[in-house]
PDB file of N, CA and C in Angstrom:
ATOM      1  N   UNK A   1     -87.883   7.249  63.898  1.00  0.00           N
ATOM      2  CA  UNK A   1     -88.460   7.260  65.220  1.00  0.00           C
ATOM      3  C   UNK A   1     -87.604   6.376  66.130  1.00  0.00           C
ATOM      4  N   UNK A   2     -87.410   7.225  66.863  1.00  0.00           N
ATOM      5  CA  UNK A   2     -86.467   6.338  68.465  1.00  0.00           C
ATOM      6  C   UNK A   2     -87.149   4.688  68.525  1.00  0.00           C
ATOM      7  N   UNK A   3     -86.391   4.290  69.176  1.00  0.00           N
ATOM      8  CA  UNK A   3     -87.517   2.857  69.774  1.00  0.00           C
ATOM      9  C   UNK A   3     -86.750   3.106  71.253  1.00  0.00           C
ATOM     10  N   UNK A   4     -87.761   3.329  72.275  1.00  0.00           N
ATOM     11  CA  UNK A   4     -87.868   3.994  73.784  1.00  0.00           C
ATOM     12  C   UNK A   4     -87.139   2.115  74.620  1.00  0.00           C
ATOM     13  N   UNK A   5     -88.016   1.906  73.776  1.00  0.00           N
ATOM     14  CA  UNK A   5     -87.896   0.498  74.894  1.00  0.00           C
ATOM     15  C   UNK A   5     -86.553  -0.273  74.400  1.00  0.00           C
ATOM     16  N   UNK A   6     -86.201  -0.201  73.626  1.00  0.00           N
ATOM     17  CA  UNK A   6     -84.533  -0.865  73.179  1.00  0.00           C
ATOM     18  C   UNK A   6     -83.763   0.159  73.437  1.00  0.00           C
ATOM     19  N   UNK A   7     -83.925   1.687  73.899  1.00  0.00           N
ATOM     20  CA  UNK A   7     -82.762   2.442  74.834  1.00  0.00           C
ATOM     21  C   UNK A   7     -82.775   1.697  76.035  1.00  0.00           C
ATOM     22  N   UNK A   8     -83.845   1.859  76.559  1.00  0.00           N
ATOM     23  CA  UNK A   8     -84.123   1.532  77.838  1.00  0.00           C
ATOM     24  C   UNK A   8     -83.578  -0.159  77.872  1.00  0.00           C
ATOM     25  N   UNK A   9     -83.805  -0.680  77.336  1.00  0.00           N
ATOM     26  CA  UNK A   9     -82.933  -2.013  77.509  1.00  0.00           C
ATOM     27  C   UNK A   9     -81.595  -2.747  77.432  1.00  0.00           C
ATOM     28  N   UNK A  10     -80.846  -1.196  76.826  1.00  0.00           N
ATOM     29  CA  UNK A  10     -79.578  -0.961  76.814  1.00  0.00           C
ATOM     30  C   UNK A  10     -79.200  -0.494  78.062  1.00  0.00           C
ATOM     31  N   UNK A  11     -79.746   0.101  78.622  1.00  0.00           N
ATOM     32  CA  UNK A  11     -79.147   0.976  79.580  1.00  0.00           C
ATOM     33  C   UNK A  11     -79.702  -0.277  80.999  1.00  0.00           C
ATOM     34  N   UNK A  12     -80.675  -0.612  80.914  1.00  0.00           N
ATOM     35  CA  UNK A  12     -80.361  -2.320  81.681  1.00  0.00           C
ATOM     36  C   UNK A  12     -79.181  -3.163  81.293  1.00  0.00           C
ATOM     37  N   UNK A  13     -79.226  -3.189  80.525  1.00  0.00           N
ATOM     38  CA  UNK A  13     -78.159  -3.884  80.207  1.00  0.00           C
ATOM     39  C   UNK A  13     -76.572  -3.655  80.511  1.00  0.00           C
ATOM     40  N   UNK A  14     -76.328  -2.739  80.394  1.00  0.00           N
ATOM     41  CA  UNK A  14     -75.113  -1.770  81.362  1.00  0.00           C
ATOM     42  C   UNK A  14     -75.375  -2.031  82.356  1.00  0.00           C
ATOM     43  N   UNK A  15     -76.189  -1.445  83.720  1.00  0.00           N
ATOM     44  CA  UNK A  15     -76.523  -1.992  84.806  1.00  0.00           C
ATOM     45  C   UNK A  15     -76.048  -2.971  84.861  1.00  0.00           C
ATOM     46  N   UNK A  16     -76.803  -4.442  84.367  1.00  0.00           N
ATOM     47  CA  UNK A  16     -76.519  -5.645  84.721  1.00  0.00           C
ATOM     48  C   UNK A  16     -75.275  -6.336  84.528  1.00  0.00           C
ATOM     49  N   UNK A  17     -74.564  -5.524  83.575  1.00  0.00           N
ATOM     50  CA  UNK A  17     -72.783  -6.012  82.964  1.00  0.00           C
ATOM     51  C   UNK A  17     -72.136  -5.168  84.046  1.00  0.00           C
ATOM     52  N   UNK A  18     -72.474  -4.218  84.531  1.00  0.00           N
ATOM     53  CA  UNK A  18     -71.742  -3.463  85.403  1.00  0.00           C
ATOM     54  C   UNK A  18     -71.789  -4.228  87.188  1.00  0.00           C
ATOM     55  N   UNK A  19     -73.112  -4.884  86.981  1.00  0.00           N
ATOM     56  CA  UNK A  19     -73.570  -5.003  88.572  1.00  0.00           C
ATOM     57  C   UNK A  19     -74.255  -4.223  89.186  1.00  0.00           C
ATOM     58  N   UNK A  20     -74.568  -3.044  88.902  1.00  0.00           N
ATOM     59  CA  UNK A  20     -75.414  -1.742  89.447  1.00  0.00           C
ATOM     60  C   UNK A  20     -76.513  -2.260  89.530  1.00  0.00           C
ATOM     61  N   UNK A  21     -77.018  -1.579  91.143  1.00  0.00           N
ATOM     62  CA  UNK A  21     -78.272  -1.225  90.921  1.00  0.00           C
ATOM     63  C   UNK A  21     -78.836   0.063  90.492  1.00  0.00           C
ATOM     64  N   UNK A  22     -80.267   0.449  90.699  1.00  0.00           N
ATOM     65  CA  UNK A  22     -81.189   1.699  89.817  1.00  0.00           C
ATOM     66  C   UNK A  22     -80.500   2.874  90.670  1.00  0.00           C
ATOM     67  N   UNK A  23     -80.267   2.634  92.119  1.00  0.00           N
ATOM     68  CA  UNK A  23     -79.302   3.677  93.191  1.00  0.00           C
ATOM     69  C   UNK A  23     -78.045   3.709  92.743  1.00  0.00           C
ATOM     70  N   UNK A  24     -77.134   2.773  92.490  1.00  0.00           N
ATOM     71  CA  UNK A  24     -76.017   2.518  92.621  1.00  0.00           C
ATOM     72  C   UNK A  24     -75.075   3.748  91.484  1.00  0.00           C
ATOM     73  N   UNK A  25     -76.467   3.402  89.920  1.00  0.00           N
ATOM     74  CA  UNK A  25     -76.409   3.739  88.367  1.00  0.00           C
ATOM     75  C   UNK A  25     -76.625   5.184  88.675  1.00  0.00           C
ATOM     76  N   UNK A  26     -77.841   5.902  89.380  1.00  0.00           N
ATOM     77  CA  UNK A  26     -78.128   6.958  89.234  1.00  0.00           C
ATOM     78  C   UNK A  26     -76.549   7.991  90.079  1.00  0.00           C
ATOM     79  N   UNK A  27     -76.350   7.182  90.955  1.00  0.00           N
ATOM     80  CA  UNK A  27     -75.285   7.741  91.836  1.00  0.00           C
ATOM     81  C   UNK A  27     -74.050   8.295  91.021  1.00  0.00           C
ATOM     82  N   UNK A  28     -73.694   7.010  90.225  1.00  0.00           N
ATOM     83  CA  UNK A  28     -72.567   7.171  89.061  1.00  0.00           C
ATOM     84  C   UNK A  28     -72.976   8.153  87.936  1.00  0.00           C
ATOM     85  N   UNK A  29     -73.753   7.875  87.831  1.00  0.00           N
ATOM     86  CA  UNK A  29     -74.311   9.575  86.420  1.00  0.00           C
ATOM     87  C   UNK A  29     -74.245  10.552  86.779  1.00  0.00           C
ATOM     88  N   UNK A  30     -74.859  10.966  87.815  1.00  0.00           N
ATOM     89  CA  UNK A  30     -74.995  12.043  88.598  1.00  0.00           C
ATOM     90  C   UNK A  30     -76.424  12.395  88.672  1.00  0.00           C
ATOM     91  N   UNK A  31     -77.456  11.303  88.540  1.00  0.00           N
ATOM     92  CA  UNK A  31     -78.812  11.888  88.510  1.00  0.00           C
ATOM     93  C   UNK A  31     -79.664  11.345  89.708  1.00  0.00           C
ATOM     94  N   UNK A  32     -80.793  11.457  89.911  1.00  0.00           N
ATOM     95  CA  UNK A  32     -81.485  11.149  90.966  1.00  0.00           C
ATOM     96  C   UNK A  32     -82.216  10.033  90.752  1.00  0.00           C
ATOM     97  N   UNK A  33     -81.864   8.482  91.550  1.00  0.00           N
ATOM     98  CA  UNK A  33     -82.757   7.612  91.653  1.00  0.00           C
ATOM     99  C   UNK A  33     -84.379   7.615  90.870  1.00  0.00           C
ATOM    100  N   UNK A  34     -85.140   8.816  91.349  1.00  0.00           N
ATOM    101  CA  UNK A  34     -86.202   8.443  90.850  1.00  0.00           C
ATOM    102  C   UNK A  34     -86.512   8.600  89.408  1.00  0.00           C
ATOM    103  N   UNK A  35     -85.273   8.761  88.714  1.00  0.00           N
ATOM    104  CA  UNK A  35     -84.853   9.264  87.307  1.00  0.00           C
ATOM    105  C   UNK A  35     -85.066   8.151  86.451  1.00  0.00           C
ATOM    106  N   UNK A  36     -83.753   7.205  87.202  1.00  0.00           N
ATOM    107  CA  UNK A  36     -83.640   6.289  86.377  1.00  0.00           C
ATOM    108  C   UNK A  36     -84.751   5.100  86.918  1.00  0.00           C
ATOM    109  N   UNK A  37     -85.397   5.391  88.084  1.00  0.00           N
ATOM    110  CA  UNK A  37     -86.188   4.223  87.983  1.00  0.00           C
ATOM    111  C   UNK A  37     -87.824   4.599  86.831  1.00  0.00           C
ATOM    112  N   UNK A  38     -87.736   6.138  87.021  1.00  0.00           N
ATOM    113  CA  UNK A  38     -88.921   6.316  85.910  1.00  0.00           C
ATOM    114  C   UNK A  38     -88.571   5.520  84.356  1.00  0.00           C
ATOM    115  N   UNK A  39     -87.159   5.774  84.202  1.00  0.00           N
ATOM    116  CA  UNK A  39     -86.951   6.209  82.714  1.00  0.00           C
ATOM    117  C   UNK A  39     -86.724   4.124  82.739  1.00  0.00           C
ATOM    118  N   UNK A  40     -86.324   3.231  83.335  1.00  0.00           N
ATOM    119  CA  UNK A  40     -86.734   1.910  83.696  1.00  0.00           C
ATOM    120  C   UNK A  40     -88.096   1.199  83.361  1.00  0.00           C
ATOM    121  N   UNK A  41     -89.000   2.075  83.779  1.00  0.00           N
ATOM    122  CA  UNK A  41     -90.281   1.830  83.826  1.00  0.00           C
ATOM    123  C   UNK A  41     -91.130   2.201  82.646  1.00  0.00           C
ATOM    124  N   UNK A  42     -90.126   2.651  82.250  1.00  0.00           N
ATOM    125  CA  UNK A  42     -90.585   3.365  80.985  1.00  0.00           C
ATOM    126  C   UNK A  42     -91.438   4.506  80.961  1.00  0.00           C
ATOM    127  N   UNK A  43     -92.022   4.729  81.955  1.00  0.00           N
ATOM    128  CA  UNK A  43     -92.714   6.184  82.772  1.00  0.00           C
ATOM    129  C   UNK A  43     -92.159   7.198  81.669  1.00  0.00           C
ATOM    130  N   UNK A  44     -91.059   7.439  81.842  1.00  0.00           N
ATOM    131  CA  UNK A  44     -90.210   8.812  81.325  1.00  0.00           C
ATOM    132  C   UNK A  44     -89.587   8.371  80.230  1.00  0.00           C
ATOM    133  N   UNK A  45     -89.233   9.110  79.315  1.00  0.00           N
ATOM    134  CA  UNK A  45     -88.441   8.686  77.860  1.00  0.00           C
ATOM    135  C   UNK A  45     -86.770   9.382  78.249  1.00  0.00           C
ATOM    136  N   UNK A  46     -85.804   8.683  78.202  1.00  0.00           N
ATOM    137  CA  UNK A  46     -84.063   8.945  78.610  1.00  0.00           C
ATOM    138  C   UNK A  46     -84.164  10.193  77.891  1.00  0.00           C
ATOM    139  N   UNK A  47     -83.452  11.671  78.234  1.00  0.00           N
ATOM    140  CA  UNK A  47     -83.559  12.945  77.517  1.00  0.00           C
ATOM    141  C   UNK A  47     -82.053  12.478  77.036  1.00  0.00           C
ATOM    142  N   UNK A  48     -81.283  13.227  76.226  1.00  0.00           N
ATOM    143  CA  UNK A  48     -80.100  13.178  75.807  1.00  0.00           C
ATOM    144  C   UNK A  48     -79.213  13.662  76.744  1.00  0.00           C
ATOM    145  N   UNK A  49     -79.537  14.843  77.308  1.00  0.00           N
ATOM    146  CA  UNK A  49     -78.752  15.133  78.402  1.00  0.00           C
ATOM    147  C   UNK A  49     -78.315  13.737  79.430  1.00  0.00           C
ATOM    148  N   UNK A  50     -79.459  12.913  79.905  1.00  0.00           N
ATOM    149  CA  UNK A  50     -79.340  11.610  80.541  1.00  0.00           C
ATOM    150  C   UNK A  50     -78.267  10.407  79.592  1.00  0.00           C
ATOM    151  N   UNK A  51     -78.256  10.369  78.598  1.00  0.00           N
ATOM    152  CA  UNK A  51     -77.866   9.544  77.713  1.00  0.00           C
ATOM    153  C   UNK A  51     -76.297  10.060  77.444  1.00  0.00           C
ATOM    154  N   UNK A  52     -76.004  11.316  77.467  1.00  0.00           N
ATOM    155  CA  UNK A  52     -74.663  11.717  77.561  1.00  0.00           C
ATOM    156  C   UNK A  52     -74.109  11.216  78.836  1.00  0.00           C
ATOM    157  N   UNK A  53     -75.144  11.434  80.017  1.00  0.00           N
ATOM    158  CA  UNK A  53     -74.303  11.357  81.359  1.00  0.00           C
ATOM    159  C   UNK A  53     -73.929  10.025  81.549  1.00  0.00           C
ATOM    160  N   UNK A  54     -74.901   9.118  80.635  1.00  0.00           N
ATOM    161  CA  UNK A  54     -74.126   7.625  80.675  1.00  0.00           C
ATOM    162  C   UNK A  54     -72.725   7.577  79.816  1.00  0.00           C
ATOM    163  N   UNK A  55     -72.700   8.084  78.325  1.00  0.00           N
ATOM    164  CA  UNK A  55     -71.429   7.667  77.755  1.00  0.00           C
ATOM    165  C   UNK A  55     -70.304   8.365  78.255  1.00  0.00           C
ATOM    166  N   UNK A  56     -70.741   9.607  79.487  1.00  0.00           N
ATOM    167  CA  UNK A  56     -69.283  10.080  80.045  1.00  0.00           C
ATOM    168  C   UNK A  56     -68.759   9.454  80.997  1.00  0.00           C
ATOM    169  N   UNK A  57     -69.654   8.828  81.791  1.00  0.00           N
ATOM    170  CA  UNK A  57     -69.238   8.199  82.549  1.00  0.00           C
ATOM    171  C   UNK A  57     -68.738   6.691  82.243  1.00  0.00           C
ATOM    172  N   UNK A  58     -69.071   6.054  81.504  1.00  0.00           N
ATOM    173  CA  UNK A  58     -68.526   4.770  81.148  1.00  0.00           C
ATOM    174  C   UNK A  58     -67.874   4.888  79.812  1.00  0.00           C
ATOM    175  N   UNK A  59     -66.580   4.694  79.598  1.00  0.00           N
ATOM    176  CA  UNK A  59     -65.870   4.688  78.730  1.00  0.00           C
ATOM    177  C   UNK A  59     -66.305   3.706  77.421  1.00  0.00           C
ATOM    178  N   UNK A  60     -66.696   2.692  77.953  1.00  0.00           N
ATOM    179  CA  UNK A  60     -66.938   1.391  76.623  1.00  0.00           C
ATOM    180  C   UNK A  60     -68.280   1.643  76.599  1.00  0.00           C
ATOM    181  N   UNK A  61     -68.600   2.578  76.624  1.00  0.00           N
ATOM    182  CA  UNK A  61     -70.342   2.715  75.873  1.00  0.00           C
ATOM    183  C   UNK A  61     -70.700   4.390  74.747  1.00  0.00           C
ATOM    184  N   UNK A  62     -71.197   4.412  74.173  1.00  0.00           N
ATOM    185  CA  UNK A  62     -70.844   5.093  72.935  1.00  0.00           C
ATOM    186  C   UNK A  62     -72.619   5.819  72.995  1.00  0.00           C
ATOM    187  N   UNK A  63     -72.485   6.923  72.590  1.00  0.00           N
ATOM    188  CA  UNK A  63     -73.824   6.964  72.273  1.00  0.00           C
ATOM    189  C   UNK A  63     -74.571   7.261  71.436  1.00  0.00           C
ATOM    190  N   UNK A  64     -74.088   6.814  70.243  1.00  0.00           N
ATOM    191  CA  UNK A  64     -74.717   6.066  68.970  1.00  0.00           C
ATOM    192  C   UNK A  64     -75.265   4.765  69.201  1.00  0.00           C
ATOM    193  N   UNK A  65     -74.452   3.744  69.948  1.00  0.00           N
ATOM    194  CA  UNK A  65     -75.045   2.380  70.462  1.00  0.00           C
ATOM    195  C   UNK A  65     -76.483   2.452  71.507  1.00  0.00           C
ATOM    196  N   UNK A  66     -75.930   3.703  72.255  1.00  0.00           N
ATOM    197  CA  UNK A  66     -77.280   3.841  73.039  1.00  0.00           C
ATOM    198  C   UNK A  66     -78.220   4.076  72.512  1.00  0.00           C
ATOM    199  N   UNK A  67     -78.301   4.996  71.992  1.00  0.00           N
ATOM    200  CA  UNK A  67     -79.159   5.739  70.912  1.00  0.00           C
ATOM    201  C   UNK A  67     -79.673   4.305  69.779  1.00  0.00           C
ATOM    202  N   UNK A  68     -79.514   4.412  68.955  1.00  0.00           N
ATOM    203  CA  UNK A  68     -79.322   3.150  67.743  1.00  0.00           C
ATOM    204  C   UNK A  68     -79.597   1.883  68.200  1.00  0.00           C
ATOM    205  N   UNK A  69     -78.536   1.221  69.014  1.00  0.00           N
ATOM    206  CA  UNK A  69     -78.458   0.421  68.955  1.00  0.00           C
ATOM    207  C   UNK A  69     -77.199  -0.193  68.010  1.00  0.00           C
ATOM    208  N   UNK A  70     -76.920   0.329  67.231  1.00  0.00           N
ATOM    209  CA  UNK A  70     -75.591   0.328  65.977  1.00  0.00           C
ATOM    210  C   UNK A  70     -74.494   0.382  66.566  1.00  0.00           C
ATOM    211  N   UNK A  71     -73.465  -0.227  66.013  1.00  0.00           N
ATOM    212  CA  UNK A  71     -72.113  -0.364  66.248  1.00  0.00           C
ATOM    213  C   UNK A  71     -71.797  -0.424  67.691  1.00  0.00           C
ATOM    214  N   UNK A  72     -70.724  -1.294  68.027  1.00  0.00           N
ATOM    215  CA  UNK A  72     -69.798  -1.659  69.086  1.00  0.00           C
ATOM    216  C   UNK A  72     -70.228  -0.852  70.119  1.00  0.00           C
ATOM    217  N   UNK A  73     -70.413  -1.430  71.562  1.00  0.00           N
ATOM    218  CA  UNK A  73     -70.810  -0.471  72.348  1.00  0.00           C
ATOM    219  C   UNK A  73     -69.649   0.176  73.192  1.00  0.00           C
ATOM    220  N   UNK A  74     -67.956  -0.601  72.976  1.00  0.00           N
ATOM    221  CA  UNK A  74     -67.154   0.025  73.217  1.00  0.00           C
ATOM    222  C   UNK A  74     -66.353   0.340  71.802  1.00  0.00           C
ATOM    223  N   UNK A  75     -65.899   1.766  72.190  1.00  0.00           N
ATOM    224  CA  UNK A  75     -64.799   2.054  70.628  1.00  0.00           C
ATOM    225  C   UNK A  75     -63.650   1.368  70.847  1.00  0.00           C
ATOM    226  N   UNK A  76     -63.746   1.403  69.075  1.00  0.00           N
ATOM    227  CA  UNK A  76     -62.362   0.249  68.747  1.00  0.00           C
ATOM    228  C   UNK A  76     -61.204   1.501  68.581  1.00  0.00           C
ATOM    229  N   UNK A  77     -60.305   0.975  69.424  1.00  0.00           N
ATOM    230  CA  UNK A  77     -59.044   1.667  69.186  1.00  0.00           C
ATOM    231  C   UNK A  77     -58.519   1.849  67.304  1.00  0.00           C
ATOM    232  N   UNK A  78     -57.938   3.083  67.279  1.00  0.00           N
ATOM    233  CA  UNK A  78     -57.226   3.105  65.938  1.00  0.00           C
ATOM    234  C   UNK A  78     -55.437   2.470  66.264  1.00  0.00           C
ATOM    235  N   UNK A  79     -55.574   1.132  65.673  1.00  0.00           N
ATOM    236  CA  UNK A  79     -54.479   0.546  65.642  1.00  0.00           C
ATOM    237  C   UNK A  79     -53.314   0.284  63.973  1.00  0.00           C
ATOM    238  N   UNK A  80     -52.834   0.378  63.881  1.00  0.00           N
ATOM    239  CA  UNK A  80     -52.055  -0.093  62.392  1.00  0.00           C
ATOM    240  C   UNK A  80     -52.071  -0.962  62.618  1.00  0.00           C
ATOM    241  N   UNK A  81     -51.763  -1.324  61.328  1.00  0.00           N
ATOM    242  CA  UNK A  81     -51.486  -3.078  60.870  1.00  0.00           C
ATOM    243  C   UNK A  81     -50.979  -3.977  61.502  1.00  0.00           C
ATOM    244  N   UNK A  82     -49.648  -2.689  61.958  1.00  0.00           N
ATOM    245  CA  UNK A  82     -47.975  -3.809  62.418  1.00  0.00           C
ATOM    246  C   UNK A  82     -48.971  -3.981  63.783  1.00  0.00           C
ATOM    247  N   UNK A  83     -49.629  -3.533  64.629  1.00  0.00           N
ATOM    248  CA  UNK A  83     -50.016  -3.735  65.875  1.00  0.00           C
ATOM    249  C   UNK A  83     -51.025  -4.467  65.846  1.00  0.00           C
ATOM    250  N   UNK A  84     -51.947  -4.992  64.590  1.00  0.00           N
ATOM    251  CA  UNK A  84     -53.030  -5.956  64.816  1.00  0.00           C
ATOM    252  C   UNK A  84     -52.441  -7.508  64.844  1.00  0.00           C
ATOM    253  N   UNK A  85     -53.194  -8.353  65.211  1.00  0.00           N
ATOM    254  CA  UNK A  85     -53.051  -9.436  64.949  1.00  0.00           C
ATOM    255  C   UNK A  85     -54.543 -10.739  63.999  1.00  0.00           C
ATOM    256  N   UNK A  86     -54.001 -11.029  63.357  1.00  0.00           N
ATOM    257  CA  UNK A  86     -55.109 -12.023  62.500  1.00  0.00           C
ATOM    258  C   UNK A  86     -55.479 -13.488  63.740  1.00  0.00           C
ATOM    259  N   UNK A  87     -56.934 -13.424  63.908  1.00  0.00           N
ATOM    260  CA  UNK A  87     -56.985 -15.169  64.673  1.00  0.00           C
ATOM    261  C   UNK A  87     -55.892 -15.836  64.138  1.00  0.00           C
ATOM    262  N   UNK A  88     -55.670 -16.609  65.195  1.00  0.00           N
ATOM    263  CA  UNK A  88     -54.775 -17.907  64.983  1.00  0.00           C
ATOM    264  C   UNK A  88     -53.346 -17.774  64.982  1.00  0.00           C
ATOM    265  N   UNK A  89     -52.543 -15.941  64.833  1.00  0.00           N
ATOM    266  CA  UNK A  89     -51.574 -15.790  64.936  1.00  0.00           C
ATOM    267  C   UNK A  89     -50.930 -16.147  66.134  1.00  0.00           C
ATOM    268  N   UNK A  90     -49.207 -16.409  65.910  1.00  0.00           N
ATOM    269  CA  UNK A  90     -48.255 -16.778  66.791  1.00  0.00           C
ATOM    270  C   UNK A  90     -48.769 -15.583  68.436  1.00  0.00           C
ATOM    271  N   UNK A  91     -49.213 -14.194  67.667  1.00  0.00           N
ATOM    272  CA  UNK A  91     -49.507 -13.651  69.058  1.00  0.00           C
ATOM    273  C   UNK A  91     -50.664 -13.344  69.801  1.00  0.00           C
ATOM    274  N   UNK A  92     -51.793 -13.558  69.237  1.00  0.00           N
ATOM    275  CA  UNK A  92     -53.251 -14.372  70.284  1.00  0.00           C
ATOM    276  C   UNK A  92     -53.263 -15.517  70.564  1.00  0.00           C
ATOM    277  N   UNK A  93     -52.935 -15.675  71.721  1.00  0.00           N
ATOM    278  CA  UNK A  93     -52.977 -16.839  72.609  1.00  0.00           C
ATOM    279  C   UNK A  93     -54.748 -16.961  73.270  1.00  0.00           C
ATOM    280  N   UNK A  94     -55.023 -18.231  73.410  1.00  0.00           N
ATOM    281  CA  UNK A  94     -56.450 -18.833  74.256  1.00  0.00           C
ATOM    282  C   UNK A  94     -56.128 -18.044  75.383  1.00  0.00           C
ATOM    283  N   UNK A  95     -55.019 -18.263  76.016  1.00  0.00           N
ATOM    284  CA  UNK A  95     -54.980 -17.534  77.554  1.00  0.00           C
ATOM    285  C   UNK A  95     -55.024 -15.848  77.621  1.00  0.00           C
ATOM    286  N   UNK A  96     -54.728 -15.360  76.157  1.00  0.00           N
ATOM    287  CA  UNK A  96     -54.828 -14.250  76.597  1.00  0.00           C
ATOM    288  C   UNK A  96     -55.569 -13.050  76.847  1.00  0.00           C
ATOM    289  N   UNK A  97     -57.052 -13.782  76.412  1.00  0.00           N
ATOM    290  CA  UNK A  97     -58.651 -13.722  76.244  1.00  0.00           C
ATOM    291  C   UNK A  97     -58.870 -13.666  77.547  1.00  0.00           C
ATOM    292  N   UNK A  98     -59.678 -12.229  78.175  1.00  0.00           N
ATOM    293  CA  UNK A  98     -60.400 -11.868  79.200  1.00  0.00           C
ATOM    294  C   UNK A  98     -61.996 -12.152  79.292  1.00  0.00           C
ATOM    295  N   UNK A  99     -62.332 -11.648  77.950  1.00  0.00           N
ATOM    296  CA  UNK A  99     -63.402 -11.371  77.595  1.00  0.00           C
ATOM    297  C   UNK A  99     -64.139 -11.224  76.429  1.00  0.00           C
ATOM    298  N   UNK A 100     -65.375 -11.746  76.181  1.00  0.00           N
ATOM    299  CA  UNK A 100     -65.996 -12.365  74.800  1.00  0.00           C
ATOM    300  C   UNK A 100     -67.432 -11.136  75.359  1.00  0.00           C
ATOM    301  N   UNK A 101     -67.797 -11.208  74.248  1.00  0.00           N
ATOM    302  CA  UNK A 101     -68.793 -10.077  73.676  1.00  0.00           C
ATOM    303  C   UNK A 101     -69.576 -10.068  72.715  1.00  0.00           C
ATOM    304  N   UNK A 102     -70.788 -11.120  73.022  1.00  0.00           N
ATOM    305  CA  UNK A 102     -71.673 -11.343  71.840  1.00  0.00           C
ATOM    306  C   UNK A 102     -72.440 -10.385  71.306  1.00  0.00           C
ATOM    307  N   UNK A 103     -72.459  -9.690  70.644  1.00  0.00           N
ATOM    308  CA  UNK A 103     -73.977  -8.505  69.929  1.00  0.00           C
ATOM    309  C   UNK A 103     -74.756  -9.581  69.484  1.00  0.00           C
ATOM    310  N   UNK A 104     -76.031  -8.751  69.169  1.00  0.00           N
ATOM    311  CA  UNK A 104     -77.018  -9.625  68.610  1.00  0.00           C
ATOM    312  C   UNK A 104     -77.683  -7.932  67.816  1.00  0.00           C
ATOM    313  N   UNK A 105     -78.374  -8.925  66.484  1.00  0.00           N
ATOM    314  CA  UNK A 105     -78.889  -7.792  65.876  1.00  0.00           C
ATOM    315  C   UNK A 105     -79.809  -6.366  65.985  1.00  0.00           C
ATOM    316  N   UNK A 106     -80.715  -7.082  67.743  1.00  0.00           N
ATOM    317  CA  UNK A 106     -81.447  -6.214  67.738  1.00  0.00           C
ATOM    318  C   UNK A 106     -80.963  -5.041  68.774  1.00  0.00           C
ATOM    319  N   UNK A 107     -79.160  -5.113  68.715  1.00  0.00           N
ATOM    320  CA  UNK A 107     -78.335  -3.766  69.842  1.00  0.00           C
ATOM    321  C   UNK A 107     -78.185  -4.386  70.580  1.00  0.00           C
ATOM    322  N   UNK A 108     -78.857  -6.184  71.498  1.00  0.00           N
ATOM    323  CA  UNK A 108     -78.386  -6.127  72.776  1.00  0.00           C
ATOM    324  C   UNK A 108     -77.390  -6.991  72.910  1.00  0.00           C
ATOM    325  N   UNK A 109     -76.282  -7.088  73.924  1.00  0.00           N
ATOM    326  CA  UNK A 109     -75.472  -8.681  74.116  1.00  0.00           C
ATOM    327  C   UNK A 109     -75.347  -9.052  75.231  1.00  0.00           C
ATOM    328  N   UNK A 110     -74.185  -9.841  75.362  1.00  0.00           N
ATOM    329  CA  UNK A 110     -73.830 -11.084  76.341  1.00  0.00           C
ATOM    330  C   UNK A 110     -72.373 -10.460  76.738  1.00  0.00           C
ATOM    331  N   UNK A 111     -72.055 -10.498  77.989  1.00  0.00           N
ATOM    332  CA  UNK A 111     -70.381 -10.527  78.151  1.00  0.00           C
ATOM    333  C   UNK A 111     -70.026 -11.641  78.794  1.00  0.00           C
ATOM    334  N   UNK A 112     -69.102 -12.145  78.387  1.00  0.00           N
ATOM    335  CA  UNK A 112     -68.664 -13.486  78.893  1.00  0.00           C
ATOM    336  C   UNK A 112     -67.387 -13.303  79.412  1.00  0.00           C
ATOM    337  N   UNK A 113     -66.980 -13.122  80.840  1.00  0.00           N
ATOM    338  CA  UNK A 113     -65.906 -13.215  81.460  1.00  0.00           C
ATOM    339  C   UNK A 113     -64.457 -14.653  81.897  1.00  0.00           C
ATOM    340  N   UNK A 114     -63.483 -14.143  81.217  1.00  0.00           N
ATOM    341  CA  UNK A 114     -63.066 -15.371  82.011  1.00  0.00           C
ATOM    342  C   UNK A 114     -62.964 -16.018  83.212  1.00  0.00           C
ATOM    343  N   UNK A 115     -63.039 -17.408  83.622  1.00  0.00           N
ATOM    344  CA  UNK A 115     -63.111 -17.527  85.130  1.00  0.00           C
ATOM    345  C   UNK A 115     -61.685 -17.821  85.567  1.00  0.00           C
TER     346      UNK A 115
END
C-alpha cells in the first residue's frame, strides 16, 4: 500500500529545494494550480500520470524515490573506476563541494548549499 502522505511530502519537498511555489510547480509540470494544491492538501491522491510529469521535468528526481521513497532522488551517473574518486583522495578537494544531501530513512532530506 502507497503511503499518500510521504508522496505528498516529497513532492513538498522539491518545491521547497527548488523555491517553487503551488503556481510556480504546477506551471513547470504542466498542470493546473488547483491540482497541485488539492493533491498538497491531501484532498486528491498524485495519479501517476502527475508523478511522471514531475520526474520529466526535473532531472534529479526519479520516480521510484517519489513513489517509494527508496533510493537517491537524483541518478547516479555510471562512472568507471579510473573516473571515481575514494574520500580523501589527491582529487576531492573541500573546495570542490557544491552541495551536501542528507536522506533520512523515512525518503525525506536536507540540501545543503555552499555559501
Amino acid at each position: 500500500m502507497l503511503n499518500t502522505a510521504s508522496i505528498v511530502s516529497r513532492i513538498q519537498s522539491i518545491m521547497d529545494e527548488k523555491g517553487l511555489s503551488a503556481s510556480s510547480f504546477a506551471s513547470k509540470i504542466g498542470v493546473q494550480r488547483s491540482s497541485v494544491s488539492h493533491i498538497l492538501s491531501e484532498r486528491n491522491k498524485p495519479s501517476l500520470e502527475f508523478l511522471i510529469k514531475i520526474e520529466q521535468e526535473f532531472d534529479d528526481i526519479s520516480l521510484e524515490w517519489l513513489v517509494k521513497g527508496s533510493h537517491l532522488p537524483s541518478p547516479t551517473p555510471n562512472l568507471s573506476s579510473e573516473e571515481t574518486t575514494s574520500p580523501g583522495s589527491d582529487h576531492q578537494k573541500k573546495d570542490d563541494i557544491t552541495k551536501i544531501i542528507h536522506y533520512f530513512k523515512d525518503g525525506s532530506f536536507e540540501v545543503y548549499h555552499k555559501r
